[in-house]
N, C-alpha and C. Protein backbone atom coordinates (compact mmCIF):
# COMPACT_ATOMS: atom_id res chain seq x y z
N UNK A 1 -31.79 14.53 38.73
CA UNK A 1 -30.58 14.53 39.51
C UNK A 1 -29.81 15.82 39.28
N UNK A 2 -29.27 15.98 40.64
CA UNK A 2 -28.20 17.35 40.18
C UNK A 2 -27.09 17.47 39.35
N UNK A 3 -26.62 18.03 38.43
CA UNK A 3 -25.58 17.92 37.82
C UNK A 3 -24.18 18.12 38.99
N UNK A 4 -24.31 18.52 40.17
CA UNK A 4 -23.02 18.36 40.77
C UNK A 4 -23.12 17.11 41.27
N UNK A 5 -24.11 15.86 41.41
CA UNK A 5 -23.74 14.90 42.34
C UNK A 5 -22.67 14.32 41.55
N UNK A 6 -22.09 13.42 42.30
CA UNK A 6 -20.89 11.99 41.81
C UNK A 6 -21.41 10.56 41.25
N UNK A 7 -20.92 10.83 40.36
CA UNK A 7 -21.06 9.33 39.74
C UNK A 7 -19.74 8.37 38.91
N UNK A 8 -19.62 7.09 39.22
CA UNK A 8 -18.85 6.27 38.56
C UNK A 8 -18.03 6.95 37.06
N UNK A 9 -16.63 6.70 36.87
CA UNK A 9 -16.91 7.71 35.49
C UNK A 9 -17.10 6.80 34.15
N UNK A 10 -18.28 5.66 34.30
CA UNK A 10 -19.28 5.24 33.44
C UNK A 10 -20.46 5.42 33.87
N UNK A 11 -20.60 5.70 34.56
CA UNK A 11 -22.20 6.03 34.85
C UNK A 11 -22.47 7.59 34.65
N UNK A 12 -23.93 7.45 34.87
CA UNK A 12 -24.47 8.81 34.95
C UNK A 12 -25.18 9.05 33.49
N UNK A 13 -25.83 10.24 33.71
CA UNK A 13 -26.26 10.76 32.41
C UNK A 13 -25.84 11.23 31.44
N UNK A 14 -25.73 11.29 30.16
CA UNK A 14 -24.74 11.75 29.07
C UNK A 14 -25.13 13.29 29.69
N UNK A 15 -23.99 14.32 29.17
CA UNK A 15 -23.47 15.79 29.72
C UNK A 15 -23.32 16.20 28.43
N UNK A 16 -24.02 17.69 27.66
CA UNK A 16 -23.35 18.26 27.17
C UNK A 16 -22.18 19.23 27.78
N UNK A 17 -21.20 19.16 26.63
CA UNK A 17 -20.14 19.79 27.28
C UNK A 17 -18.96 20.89 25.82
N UNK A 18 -18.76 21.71 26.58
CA UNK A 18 -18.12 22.45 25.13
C UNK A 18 -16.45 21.98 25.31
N UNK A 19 -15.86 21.45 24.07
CA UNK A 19 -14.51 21.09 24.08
C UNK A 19 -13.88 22.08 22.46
N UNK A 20 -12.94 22.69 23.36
CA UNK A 20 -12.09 23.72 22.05
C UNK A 20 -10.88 22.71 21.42
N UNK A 21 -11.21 22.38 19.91
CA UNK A 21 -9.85 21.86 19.56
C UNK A 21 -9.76 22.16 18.56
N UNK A 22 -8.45 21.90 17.86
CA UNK A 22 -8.26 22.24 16.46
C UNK A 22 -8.99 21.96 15.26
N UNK A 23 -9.30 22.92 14.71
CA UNK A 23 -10.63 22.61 13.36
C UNK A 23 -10.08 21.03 12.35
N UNK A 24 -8.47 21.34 11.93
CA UNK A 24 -8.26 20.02 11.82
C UNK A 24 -8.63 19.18 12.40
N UNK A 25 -8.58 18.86 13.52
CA UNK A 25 -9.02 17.82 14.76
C UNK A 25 -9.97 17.55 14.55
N UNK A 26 -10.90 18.79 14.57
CA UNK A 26 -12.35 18.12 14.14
C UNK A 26 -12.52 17.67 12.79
N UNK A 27 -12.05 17.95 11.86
CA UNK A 27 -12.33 17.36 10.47
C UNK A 27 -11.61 16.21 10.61
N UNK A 28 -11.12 15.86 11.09
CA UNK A 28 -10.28 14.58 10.72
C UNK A 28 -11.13 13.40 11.66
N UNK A 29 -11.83 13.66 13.23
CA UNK A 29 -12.46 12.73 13.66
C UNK A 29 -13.72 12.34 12.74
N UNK A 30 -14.61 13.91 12.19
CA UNK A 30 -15.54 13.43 11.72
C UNK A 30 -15.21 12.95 10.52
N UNK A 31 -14.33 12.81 9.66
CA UNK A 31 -13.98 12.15 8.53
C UNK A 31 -14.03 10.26 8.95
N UNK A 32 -13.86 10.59 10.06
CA UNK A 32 -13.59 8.95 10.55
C UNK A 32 -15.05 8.18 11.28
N UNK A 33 -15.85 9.23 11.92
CA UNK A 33 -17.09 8.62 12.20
C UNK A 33 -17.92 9.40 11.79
N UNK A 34 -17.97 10.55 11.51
CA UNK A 34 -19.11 11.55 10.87
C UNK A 34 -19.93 11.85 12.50
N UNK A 35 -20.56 13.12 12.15
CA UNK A 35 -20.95 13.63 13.18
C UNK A 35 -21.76 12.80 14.09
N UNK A 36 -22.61 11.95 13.98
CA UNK A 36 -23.10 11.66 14.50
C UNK A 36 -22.39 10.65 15.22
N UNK A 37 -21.08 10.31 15.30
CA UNK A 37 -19.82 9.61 16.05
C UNK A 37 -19.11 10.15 16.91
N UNK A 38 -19.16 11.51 16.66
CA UNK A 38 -18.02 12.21 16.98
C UNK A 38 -18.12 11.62 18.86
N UNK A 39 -18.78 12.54 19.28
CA UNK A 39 -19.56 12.44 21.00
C UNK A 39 -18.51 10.59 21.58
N UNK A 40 -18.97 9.91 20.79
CA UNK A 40 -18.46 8.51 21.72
C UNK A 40 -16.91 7.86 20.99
N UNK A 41 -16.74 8.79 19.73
CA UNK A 41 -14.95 8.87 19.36
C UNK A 41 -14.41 9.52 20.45
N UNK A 42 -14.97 10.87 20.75
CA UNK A 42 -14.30 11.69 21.72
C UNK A 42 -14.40 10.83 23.08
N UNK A 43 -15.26 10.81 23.76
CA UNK A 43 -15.63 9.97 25.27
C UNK A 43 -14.61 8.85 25.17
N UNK A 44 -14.31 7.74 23.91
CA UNK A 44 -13.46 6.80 23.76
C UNK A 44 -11.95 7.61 24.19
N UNK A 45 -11.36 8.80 23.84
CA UNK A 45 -10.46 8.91 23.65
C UNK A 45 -9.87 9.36 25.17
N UNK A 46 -11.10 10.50 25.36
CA UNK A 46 -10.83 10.56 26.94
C UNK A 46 -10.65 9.09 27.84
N UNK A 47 -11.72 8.45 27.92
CA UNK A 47 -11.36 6.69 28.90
C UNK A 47 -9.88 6.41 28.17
N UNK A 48 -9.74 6.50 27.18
CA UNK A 48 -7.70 5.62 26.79
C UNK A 48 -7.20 6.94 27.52
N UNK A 49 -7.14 8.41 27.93
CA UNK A 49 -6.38 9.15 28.43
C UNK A 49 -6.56 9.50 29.92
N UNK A 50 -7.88 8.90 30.68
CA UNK A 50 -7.85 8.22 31.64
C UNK A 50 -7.12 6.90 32.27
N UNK A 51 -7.25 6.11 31.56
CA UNK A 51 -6.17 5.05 31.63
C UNK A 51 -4.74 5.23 31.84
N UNK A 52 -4.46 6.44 30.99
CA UNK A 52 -3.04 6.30 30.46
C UNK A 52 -2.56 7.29 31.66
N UNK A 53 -3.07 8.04 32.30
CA UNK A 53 -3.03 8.54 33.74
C UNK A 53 -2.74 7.92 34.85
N UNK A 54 -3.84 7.07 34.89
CA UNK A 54 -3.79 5.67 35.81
C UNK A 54 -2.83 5.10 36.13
N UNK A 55 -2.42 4.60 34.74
CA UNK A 55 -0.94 3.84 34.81
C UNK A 55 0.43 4.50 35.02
N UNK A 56 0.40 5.74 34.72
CA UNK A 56 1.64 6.43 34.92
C UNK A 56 1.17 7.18 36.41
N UNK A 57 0.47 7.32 37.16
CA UNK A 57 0.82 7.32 38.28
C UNK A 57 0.61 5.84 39.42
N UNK A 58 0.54 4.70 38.70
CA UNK A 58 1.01 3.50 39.08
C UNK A 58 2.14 3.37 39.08
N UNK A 59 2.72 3.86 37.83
CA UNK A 59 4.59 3.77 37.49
C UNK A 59 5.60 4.68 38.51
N UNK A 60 5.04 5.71 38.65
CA UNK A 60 5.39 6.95 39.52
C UNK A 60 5.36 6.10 41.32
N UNK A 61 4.45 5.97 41.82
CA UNK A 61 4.56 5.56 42.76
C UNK A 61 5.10 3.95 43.06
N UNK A 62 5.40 2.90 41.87
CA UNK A 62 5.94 2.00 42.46
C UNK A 62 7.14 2.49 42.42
N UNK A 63 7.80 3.35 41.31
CA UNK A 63 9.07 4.07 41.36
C UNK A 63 9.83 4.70 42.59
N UNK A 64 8.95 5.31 43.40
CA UNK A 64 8.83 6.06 44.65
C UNK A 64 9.30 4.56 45.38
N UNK A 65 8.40 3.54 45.99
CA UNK A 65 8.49 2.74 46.43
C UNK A 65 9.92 1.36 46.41
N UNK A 66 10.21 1.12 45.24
CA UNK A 66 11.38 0.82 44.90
C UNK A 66 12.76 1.17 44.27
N UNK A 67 12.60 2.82 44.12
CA UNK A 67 13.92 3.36 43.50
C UNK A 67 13.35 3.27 41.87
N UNK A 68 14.50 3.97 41.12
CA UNK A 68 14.20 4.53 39.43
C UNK A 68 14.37 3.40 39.74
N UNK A 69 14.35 3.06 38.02
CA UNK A 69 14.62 2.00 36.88
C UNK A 69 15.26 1.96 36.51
N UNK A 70 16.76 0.70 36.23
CA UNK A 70 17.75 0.67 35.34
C UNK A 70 17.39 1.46 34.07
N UNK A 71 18.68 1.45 33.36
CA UNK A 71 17.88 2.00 32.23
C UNK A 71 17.99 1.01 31.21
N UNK A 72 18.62 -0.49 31.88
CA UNK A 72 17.70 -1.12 30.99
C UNK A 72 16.46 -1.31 30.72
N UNK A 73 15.91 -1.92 31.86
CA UNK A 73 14.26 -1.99 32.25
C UNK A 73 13.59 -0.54 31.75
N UNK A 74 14.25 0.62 31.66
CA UNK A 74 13.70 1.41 30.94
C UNK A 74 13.52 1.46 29.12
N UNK A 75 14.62 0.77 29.10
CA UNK A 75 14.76 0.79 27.49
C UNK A 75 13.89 -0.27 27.26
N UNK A 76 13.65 -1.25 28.33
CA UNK A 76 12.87 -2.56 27.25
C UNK A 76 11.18 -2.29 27.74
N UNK A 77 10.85 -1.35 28.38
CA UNK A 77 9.71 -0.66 28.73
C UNK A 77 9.08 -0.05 27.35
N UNK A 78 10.34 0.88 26.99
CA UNK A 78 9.95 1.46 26.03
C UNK A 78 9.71 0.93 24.18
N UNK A 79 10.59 -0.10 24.57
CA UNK A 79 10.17 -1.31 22.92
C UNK A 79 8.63 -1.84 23.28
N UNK A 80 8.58 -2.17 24.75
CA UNK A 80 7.34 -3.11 24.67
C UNK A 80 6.08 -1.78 24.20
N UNK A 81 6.04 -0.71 24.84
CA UNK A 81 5.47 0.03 24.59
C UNK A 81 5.14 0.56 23.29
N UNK A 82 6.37 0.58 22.21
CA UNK A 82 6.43 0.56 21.04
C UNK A 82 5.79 -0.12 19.76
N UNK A 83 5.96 -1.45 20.49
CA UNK A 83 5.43 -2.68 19.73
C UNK A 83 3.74 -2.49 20.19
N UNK A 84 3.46 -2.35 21.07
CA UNK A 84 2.21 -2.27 21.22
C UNK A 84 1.22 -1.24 20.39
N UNK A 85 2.07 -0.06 19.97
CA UNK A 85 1.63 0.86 19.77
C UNK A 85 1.46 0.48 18.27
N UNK A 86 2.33 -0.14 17.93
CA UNK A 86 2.86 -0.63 16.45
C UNK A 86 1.56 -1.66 15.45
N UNK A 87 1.29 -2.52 16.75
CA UNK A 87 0.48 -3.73 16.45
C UNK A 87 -0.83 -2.94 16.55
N UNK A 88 -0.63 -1.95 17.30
CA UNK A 88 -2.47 -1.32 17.40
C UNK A 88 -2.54 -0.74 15.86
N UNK A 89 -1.59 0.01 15.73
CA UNK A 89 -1.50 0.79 14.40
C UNK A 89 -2.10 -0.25 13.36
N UNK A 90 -1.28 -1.03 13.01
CA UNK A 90 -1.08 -2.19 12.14
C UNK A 90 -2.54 -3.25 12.11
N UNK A 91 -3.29 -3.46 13.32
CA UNK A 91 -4.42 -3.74 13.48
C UNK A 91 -5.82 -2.82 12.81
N UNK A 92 -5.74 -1.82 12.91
CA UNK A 92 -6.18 -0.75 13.07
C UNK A 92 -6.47 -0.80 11.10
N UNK A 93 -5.22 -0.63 10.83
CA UNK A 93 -5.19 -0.29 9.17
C UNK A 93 -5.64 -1.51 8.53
N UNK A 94 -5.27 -2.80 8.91
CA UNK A 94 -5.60 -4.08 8.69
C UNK A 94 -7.36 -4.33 8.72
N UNK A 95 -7.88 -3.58 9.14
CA UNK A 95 -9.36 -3.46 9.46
C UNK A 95 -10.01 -2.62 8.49
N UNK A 96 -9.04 -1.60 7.94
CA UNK A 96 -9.91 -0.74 7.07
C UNK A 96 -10.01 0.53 7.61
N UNK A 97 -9.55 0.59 8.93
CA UNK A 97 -10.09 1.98 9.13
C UNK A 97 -9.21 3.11 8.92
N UNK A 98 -9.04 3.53 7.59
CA UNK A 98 -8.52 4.80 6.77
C UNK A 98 -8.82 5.92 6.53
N UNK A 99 -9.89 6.10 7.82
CA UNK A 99 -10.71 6.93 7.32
C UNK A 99 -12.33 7.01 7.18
N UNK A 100 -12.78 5.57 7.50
CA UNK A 100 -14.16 4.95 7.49
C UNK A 100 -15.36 5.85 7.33
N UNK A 101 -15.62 5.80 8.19
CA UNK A 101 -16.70 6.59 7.87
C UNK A 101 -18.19 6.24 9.27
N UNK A 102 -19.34 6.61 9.34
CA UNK A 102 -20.51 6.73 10.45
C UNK A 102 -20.63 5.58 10.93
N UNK A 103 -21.10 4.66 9.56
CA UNK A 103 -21.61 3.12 9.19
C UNK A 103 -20.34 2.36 9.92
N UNK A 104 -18.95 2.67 9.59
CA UNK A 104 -17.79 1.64 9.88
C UNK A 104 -17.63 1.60 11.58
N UNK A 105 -18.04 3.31 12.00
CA UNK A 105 -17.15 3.38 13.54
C UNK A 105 -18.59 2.78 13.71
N UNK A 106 -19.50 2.61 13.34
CA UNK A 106 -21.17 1.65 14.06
C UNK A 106 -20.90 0.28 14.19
N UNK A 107 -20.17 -0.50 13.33
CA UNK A 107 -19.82 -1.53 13.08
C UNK A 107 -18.85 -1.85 14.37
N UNK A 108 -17.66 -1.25 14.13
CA UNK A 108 -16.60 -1.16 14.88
C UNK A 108 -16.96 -1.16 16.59
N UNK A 109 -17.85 -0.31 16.92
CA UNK A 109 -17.76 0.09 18.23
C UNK A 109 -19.13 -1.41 18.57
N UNK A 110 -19.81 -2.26 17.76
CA UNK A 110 -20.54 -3.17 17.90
C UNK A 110 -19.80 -4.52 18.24
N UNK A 111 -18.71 -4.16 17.39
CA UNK A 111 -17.94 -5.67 17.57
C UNK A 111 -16.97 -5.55 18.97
């Protein structure tokens, strides 16, 4: 297949691809899955920053459609958002993952 055709953005063939980030950045993912993780830590992070696109131009255009947001409904947007972020955190550490390691994100990405 050609590398320009279109495909689903789960489908298709895995792509190498060159991504520039901070050397910290990289030591700190592979500290968490080790190299041989890195590829589907990264792909994971892109789909949550796909998402998180998604939804804020969901927010944007119902905004358009019905006028801003009090700023209450903004303020209690932003707790719920908070708490969510909070409980992921809190989930997250509750599991062990401090740092894990190849074996843990294998585990992890199984369950």
């Amino acid at each position: 297949m050609d590398s320009t055709e279109q495909y689903d953005k789960d489908e298709g063939p895995a792509q190498k691809v060159s991504v520039s980030m901070p050397a910290g950045r990289v030591a700190a993912v592979k500290a968490r899955v080790g190299s041989r993780g890195f590829s589907a830590y990264v792909s994971a992070a892109v789909e949550r920053q796909i998402q998180r696109d998604l939804l804020e131009e969901l927010l944007q255009a119902k905004e358009a459609e019905t006028g801003p947001h009090s700023p209450e409904v903004q303020e209690w947007a932003t707790e719920i958002f908070r708490e969510a972020e909070s409980m992921a955190e809190n989930e997250h550490a509750a599991e062990g993952h401090e740092g894990g390691g190849e074996s843990e994100w294998r585990a992890h990405r199984a369950s």
